[in-house]
N, C-alpha and C. Protein backbone atom coordinates (compact mmCIF):
# COMPACT_ATOMS: atom_id res chain seq x y z
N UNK A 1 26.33 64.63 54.33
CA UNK A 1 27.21 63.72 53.62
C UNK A 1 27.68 62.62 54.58
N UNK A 2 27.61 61.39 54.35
CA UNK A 2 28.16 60.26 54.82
C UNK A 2 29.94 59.95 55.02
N UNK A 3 30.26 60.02 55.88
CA UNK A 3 31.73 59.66 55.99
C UNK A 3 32.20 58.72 57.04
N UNK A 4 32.76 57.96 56.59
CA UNK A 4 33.42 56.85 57.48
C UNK A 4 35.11 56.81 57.09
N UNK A 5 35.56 56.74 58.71
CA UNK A 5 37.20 56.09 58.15
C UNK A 5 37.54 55.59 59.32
N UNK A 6 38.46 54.54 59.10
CA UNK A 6 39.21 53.55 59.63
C UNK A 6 41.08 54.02 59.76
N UNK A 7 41.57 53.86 61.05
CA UNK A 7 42.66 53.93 60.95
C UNK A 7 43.60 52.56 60.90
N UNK A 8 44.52 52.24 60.19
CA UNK A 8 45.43 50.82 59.76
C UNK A 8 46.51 51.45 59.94
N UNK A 9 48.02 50.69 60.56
CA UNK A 9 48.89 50.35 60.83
C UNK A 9 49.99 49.97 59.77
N UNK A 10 50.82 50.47 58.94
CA UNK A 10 51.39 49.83 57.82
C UNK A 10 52.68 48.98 58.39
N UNK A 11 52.30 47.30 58.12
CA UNK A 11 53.30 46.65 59.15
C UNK A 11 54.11 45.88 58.24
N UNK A 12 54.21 45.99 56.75
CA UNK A 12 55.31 45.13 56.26
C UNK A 12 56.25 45.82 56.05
N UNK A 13 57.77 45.46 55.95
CA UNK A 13 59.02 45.94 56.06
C UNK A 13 59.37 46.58 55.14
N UNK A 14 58.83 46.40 54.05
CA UNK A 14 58.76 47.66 52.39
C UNK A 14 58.19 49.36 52.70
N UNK A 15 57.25 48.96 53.93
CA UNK A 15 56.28 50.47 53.96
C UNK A 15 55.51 49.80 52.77
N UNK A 16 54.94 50.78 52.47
CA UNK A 16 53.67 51.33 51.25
C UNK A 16 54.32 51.80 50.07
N UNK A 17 54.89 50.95 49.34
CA UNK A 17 55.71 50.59 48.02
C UNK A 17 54.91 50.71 47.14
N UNK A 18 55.23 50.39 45.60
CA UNK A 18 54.46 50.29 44.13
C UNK A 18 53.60 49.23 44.00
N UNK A 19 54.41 48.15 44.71
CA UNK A 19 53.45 47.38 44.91
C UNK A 19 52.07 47.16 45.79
N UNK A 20 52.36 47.40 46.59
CA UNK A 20 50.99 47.54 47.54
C UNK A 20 50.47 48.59 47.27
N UNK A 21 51.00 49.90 46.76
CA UNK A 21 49.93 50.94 46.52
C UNK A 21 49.31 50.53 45.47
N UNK A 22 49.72 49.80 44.12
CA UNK A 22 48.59 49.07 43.45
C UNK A 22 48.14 48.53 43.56
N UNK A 23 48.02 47.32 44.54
CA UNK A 23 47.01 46.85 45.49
C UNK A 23 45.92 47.66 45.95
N UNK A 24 46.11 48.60 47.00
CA UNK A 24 44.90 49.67 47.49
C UNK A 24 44.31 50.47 45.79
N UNK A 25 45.04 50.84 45.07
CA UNK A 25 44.29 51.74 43.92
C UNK A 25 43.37 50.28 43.22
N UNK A 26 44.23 49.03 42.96
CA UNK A 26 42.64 48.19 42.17
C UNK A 26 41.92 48.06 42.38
N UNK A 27 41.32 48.10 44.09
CA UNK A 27 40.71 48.18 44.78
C UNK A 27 40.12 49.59 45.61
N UNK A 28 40.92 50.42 45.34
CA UNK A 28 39.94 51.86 45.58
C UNK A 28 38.80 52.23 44.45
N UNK A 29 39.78 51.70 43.00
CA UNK A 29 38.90 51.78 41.63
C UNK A 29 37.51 51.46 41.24
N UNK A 30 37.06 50.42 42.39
CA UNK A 30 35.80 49.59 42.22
C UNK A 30 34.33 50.36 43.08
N UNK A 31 35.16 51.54 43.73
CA UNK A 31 34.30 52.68 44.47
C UNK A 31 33.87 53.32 44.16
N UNK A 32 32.32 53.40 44.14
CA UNK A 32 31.44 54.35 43.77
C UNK A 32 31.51 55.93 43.83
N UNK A 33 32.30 56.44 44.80
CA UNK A 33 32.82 57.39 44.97
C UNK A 33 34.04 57.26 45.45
N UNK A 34 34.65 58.70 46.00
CA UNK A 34 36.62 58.38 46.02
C UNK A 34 36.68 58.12 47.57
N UNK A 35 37.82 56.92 47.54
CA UNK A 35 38.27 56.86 48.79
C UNK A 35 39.89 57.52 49.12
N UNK A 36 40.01 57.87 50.43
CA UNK A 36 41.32 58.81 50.25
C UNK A 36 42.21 57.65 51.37
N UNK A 37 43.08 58.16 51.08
CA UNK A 37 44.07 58.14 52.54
C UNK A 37 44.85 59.41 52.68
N UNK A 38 44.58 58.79 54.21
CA UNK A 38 45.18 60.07 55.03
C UNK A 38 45.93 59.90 55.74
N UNK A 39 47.26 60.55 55.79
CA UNK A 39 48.80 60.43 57.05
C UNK A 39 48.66 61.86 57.38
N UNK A 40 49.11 62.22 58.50
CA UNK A 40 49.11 63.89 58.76
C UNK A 40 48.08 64.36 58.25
N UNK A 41 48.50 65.45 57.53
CA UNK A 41 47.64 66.69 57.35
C UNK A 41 47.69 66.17 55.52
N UNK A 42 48.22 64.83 54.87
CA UNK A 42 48.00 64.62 53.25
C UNK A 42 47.15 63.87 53.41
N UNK A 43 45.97 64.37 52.38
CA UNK A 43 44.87 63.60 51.97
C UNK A 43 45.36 63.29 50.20
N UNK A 44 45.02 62.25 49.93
CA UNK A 44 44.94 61.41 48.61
C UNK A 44 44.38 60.79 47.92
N UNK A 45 43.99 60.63 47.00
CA UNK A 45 43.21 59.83 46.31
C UNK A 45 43.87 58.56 46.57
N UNK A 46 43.08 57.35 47.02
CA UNK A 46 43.44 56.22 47.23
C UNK A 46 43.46 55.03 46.07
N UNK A 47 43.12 55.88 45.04
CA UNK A 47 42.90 54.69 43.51
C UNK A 47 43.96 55.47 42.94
N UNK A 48 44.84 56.52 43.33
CA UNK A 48 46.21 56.55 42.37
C UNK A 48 47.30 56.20 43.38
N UNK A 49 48.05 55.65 42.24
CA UNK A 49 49.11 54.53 43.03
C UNK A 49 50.27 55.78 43.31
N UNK A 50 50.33 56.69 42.69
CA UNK A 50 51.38 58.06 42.43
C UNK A 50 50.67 58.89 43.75
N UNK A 51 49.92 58.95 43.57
CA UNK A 51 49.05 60.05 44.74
C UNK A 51 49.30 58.68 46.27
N UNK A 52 48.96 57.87 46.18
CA UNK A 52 49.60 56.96 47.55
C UNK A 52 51.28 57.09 47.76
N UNK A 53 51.92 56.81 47.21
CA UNK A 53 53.65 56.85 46.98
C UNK A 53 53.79 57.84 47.40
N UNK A 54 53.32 59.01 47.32
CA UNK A 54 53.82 60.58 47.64
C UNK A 54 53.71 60.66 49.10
N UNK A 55 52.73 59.55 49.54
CA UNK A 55 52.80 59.82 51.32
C UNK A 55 54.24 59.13 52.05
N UNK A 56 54.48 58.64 51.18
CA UNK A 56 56.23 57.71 51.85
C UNK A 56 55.91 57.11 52.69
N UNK A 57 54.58 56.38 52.96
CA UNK A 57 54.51 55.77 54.17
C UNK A 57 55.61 54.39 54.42
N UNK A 58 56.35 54.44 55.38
CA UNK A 58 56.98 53.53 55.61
C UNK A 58 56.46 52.63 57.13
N UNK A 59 57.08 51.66 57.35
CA UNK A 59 56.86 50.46 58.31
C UNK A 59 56.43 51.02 59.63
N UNK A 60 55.40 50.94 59.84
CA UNK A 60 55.15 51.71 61.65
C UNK A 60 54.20 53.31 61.09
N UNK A 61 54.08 53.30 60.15
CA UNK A 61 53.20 54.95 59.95
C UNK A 61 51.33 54.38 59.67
N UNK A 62 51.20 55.01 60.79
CA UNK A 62 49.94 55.17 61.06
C UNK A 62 49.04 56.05 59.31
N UNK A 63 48.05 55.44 59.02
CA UNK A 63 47.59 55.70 57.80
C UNK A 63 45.72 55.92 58.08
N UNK A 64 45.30 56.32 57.87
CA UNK A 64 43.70 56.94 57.44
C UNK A 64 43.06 56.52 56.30
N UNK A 65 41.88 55.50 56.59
CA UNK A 65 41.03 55.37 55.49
C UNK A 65 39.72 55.85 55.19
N UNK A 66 39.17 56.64 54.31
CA UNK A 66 38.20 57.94 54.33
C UNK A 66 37.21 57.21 53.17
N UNK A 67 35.88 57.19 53.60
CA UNK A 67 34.88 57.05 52.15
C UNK A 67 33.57 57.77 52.79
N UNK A 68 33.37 58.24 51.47
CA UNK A 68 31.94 59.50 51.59
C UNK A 68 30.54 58.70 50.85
N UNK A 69 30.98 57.18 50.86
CA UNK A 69 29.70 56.67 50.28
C UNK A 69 29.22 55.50 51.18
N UNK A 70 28.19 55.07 51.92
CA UNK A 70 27.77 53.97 52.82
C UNK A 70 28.13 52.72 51.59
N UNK A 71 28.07 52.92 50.65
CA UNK A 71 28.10 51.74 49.75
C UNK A 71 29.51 51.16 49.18
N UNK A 72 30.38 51.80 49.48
CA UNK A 72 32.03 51.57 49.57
C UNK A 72 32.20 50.91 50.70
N UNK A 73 31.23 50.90 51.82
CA UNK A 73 31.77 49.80 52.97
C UNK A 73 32.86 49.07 52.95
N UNK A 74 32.11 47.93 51.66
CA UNK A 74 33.07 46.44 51.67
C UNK A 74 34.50 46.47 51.02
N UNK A 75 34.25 47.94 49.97
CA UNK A 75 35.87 48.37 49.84
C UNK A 75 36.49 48.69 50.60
N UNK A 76 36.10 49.49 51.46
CA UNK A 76 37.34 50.23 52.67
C UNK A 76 37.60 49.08 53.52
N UNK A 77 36.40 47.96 53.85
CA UNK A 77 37.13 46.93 54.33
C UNK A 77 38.11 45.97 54.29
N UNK A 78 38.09 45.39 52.59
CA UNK A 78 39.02 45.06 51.81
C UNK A 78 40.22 45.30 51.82
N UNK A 79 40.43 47.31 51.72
CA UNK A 79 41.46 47.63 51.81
C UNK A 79 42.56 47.81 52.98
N UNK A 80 41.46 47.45 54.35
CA UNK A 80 41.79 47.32 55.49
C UNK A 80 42.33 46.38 55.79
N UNK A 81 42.16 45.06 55.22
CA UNK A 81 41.95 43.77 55.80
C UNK A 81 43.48 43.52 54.55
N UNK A 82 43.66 43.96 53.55
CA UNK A 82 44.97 43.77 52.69
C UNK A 82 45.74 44.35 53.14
N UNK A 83 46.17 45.74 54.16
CA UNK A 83 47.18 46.20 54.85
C UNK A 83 47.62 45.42 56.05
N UNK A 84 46.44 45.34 56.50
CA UNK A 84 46.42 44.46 58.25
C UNK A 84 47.28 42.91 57.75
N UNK A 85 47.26 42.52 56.83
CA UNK A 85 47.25 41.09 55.96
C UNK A 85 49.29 41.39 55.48
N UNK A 86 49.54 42.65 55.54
CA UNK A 86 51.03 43.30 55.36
C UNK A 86 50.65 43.16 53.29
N UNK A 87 50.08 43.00 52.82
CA UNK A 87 49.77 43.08 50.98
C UNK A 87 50.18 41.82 51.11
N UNK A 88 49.99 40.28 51.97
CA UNK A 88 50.29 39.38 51.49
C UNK A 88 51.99 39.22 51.14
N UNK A 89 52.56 39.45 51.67
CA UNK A 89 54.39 39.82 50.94
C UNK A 89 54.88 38.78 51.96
């Protein structure tokens, strides 16, 4: 099985709110298979905005991006490049 993940930095002053977790889920949604995130030892489905929220990630928490398909590439990048980006806020 194919797996790739990326670790991102959550750097806007909200943390990982309703809003930006619907950000990462419109964009986890478009994945051929599931992408997760990971803090600690919680893994999540990264296309539910409820299953992201439950990690409480706040400002400074180190976060995990997980995909089991070579063809999700340009999503996990996306979703990389919109955290690194703070969701634009």
């Amino acid at each position: 099985m194919y797996t790739l993940s990326r670790d991102v930095v959550i750097i806007n002053e909200l943390g990982l709110h309703a809003r930006s977790a619907a950000g990462i889920a419109k964009l986890a949604q478009n994945a051929k298979s599931k992408v997760w995130l990971i803090m600690g030892e919680e893994r999540v489905d990264a296309s539910s905005i409820i299953d992201i929220l439950s990690l409480a990630c706040s400002k400074g928490s180190k976060i995990t991006l997980k995909i089991d398909e070579e063809s999700d590439i340009d999503i996990l990048n996306e979703i990389i490049e919109l955290i690194k980006k703070g969701f634009l806020e």
